[in-house]
C-alpha atoms as a PDB file:
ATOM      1  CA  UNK A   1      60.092 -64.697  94.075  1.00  0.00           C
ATOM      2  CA  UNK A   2      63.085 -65.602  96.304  1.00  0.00           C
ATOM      3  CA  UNK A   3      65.859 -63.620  96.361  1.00  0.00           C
ATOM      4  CA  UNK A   4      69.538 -64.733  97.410  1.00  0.00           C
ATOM      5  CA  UNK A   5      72.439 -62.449  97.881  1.00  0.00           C
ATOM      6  CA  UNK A   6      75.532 -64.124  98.928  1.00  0.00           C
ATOM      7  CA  UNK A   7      79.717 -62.426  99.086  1.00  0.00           C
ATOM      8  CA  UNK A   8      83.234 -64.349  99.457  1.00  0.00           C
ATOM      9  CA  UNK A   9      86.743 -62.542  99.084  1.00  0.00           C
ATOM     10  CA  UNK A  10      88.557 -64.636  97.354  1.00  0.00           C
ATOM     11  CA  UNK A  11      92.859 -64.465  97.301  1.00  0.00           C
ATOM     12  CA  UNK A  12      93.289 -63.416  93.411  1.00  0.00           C
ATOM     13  CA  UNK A  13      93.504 -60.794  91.765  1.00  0.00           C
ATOM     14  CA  UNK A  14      89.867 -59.070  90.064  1.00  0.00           C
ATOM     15  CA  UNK A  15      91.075 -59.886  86.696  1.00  0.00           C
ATOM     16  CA  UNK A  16      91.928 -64.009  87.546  1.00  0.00           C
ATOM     17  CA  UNK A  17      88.277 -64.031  89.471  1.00  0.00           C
ATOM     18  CA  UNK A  18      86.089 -62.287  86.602  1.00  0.00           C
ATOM     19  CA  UNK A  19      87.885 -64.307  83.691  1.00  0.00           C
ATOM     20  CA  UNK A  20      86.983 -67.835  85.391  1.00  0.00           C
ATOM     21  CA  UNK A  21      83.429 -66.910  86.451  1.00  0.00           C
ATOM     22  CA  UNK A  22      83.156 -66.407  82.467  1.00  0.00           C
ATOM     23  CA  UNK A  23      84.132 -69.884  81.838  1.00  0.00           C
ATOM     24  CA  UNK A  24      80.718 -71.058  82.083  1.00  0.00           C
ATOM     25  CA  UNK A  25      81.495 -74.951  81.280  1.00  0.00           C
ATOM     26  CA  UNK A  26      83.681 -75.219  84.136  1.00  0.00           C
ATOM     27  CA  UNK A  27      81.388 -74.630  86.513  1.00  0.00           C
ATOM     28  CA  UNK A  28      80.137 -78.074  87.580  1.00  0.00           C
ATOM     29  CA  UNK A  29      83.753 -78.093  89.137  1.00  0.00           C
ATOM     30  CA  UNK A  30      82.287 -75.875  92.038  1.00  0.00           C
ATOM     31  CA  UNK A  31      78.636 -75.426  91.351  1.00  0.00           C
ATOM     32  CA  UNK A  32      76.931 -78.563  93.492  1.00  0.00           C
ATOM     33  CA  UNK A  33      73.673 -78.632  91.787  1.00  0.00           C
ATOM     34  CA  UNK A  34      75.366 -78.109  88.041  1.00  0.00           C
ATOM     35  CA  UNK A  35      75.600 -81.090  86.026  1.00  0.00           C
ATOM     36  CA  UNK A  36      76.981 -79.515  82.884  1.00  0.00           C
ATOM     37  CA  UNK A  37      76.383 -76.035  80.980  1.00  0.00           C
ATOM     38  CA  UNK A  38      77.210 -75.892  77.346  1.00  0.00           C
ATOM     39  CA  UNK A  39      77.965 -72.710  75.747  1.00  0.00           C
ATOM     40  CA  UNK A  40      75.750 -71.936  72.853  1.00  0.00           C
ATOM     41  CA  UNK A  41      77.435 -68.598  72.015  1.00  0.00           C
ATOM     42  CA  UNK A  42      78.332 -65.809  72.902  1.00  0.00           C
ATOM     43  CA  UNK A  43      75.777 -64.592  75.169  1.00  0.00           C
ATOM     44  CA  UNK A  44      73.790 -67.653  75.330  1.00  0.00           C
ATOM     45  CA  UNK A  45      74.219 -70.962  77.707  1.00  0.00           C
ATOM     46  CA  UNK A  46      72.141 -73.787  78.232  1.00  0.00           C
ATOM     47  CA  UNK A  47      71.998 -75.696  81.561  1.00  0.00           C
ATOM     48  CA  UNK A  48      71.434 -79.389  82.817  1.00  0.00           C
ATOM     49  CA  UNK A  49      71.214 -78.975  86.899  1.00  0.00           C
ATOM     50  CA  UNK A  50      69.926 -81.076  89.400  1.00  0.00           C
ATOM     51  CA  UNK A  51      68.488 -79.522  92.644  1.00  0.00           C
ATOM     52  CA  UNK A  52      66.586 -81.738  95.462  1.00  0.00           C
ATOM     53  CA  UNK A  53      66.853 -85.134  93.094  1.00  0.00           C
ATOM     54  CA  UNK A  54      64.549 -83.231  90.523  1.00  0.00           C
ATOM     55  CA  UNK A  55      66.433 -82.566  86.953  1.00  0.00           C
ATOM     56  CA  UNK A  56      65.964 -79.528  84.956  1.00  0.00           C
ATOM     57  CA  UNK A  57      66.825 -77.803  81.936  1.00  0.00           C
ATOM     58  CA  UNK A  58      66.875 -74.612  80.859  1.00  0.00           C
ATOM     59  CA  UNK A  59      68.170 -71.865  78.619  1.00  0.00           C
ATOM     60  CA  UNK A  60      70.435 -68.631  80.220  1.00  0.00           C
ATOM     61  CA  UNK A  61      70.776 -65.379  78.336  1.00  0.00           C
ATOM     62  CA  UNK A  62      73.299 -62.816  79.388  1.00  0.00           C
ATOM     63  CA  UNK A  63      71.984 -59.109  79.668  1.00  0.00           C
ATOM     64  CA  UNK A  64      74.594 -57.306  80.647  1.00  0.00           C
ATOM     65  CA  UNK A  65      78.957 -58.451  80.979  1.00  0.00           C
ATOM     66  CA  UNK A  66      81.398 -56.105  81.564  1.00  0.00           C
ATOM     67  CA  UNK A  67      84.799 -57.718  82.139  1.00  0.00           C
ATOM     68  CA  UNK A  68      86.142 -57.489  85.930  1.00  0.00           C
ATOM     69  CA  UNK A  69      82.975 -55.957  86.679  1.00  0.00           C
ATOM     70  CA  UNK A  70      80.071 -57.881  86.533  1.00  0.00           C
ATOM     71  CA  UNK A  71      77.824 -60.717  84.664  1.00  0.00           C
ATOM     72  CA  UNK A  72      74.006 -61.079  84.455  1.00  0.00           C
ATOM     73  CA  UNK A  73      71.319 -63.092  83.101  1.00  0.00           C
ATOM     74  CA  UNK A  74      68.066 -64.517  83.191  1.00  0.00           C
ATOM     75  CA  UNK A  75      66.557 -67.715  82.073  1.00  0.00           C
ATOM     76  CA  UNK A  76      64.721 -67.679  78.934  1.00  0.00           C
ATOM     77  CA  UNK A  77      61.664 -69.712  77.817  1.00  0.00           C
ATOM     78  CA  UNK A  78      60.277 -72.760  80.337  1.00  0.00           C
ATOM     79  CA  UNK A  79      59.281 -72.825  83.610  1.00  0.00           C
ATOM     80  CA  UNK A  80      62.491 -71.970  85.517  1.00  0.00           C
ATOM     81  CA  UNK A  81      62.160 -68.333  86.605  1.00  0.00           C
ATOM     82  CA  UNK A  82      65.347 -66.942  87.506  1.00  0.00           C
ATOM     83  CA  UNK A  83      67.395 -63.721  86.584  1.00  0.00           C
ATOM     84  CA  UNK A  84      70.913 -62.814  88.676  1.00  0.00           C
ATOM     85  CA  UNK A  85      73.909 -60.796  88.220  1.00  0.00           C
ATOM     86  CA  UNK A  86      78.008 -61.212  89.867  1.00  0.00           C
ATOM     87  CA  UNK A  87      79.870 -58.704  90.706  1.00  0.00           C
ATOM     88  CA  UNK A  88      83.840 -58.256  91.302  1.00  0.00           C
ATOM     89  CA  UNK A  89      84.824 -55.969  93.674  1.00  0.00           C
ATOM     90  CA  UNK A  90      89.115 -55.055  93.450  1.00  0.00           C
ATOM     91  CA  UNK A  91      89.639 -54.840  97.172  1.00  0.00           C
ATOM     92  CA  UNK A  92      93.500 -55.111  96.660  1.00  0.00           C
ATOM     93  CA  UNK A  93      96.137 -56.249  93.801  1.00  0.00           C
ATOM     94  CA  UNK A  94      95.599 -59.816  94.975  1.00  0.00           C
ATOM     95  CA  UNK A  95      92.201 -59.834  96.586  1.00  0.00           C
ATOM     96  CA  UNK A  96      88.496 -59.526  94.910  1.00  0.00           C
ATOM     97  CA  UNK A  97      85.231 -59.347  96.322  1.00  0.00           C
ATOM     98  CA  UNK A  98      82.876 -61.536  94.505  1.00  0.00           C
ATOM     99  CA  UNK A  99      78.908 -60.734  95.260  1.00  0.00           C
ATOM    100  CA  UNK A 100      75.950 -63.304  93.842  1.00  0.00           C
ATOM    101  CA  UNK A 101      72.432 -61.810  93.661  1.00  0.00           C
ATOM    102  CA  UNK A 102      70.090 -64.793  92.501  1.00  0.00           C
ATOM    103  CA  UNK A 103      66.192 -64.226  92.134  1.00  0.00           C
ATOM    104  CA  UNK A 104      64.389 -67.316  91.402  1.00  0.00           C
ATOM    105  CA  UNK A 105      60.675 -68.734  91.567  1.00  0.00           C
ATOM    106  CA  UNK A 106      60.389 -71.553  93.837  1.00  0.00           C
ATOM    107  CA  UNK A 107      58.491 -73.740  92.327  1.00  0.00           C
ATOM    108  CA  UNK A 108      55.754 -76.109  94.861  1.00  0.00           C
ATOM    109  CA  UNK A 109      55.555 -77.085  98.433  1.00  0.00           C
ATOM    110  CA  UNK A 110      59.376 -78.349  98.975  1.00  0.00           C
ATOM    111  CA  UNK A 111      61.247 -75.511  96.950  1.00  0.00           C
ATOM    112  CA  UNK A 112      58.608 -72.886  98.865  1.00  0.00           C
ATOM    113  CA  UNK A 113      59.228 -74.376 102.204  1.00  0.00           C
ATOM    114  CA  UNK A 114      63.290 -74.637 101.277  1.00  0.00           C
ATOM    115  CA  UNK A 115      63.303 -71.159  99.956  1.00  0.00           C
ATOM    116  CA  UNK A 116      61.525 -69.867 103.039  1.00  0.00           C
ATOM    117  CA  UNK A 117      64.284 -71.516 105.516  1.00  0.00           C
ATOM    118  CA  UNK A 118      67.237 -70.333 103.970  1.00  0.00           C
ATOM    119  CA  UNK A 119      68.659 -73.662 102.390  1.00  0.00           C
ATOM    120  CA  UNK A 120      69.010 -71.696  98.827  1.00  0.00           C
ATOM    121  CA  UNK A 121      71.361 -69.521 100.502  1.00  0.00           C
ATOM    122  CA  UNK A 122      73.068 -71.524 102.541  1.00  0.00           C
ATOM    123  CA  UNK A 123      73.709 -73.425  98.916  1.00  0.00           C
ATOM    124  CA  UNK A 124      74.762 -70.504  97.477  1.00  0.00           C
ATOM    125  CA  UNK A 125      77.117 -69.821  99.800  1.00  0.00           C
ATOM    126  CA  UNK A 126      78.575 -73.553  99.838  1.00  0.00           C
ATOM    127  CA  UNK A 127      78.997 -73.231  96.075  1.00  0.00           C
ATOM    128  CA  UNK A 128      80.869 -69.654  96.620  1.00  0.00           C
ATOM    129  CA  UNK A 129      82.959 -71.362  98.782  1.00  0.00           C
ATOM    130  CA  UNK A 130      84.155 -73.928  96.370  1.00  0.00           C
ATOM    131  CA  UNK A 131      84.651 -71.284  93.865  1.00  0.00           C
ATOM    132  CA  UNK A 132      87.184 -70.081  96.101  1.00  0.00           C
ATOM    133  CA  UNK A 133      89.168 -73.323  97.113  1.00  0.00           C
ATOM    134  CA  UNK A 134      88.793 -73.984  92.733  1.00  0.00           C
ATOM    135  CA  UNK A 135      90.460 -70.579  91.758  1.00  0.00           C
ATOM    136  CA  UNK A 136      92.561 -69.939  94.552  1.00  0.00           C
ATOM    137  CA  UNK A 137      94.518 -73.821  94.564  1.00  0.00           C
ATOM    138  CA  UNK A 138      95.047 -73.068  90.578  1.00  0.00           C
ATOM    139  CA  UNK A 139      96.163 -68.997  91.353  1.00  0.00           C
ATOM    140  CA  UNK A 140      95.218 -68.689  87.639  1.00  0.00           C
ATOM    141  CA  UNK A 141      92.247 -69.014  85.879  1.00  0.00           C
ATOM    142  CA  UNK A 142      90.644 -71.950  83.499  1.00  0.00           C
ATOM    143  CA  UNK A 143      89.907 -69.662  80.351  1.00  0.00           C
ATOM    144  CA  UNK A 144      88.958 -65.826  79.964  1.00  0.00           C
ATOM    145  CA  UNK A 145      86.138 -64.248  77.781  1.00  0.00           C
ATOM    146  CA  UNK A 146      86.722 -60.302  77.687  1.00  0.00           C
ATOM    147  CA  UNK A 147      83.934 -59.096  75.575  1.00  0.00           C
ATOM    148  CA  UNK A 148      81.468 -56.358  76.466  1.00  0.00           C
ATOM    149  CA  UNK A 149      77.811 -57.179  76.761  1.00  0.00           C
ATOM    150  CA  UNK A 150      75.216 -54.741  76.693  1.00  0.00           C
ATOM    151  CA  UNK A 151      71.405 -54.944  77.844  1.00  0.00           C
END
């Protein structure tokens, strides 16, 4: 299993960075390899990504949310392996830390080889990076889901 763990401070307040991260369906805005994720409820998304020209599908269930603190889920049913969790760190009134840990399964000779070189993280990164420009050139965020999920 490969394991990515990847941190941007980005200029808004805790609050404005945790309530857009919950906005799953916006994501394709400043997720490169998203094509769309549709909410099925509550705790519950479903994803259509494409990653190296191969599509893929798959189901995400959130384990644990805890508004301004953290998110985290893991794929359900198929072949995709992956589980991962964001945190939001308050490091002032306007200014939040925002950490990434993805663990994932690699899955034949490209993704292993990819995996192994660091191009997941350096995508990882990219993608944390557009999150940034997205929420900090709006100062406010898209949408806001407060609720409390437990494992």
């Amino acid at each position: 299993m490969a394991r990515i763990i990847e941190t941007i401070d980005v200029d808004v307040p805790v609050s404005v960075a945790y309530n857009q991260w919950t906005q799953f369906e916006s994501f394709p805005h400043f997720l490169s390899f998203v094509e769309s994720v549709t909410q099925l409820d509550d705790g519950t998304t479903h994803w259509k990504v494409k990653i190296g020209g191969a599509e893929r599908e798959f189901t995400a269930k959130i384990t644990e949310q805890h508004p301004d603190e953290r998110v985290a889920w893991n794929s359900v049913g198929g072949k995709d392996e992956h589980a991962g969790v964001v945190t939001f760190h308050k490091l002032s009134d306007a200014e939040t830390r925002v950490t990434v840990q993805l663990d994932w399964t690699p899955e034949g000779f490209v993704e292993s080889v990819g995996a192994a070189i660091g191009i997941d993280d350096h995508a990882v990164k990219k993608d944390l990076t557009r999150f940034k420009e997205f929420i900090e050139s709006r100062g406010t965020e898209t949408g806001a889901w407060r609720g409390d999920i437990e494992n």
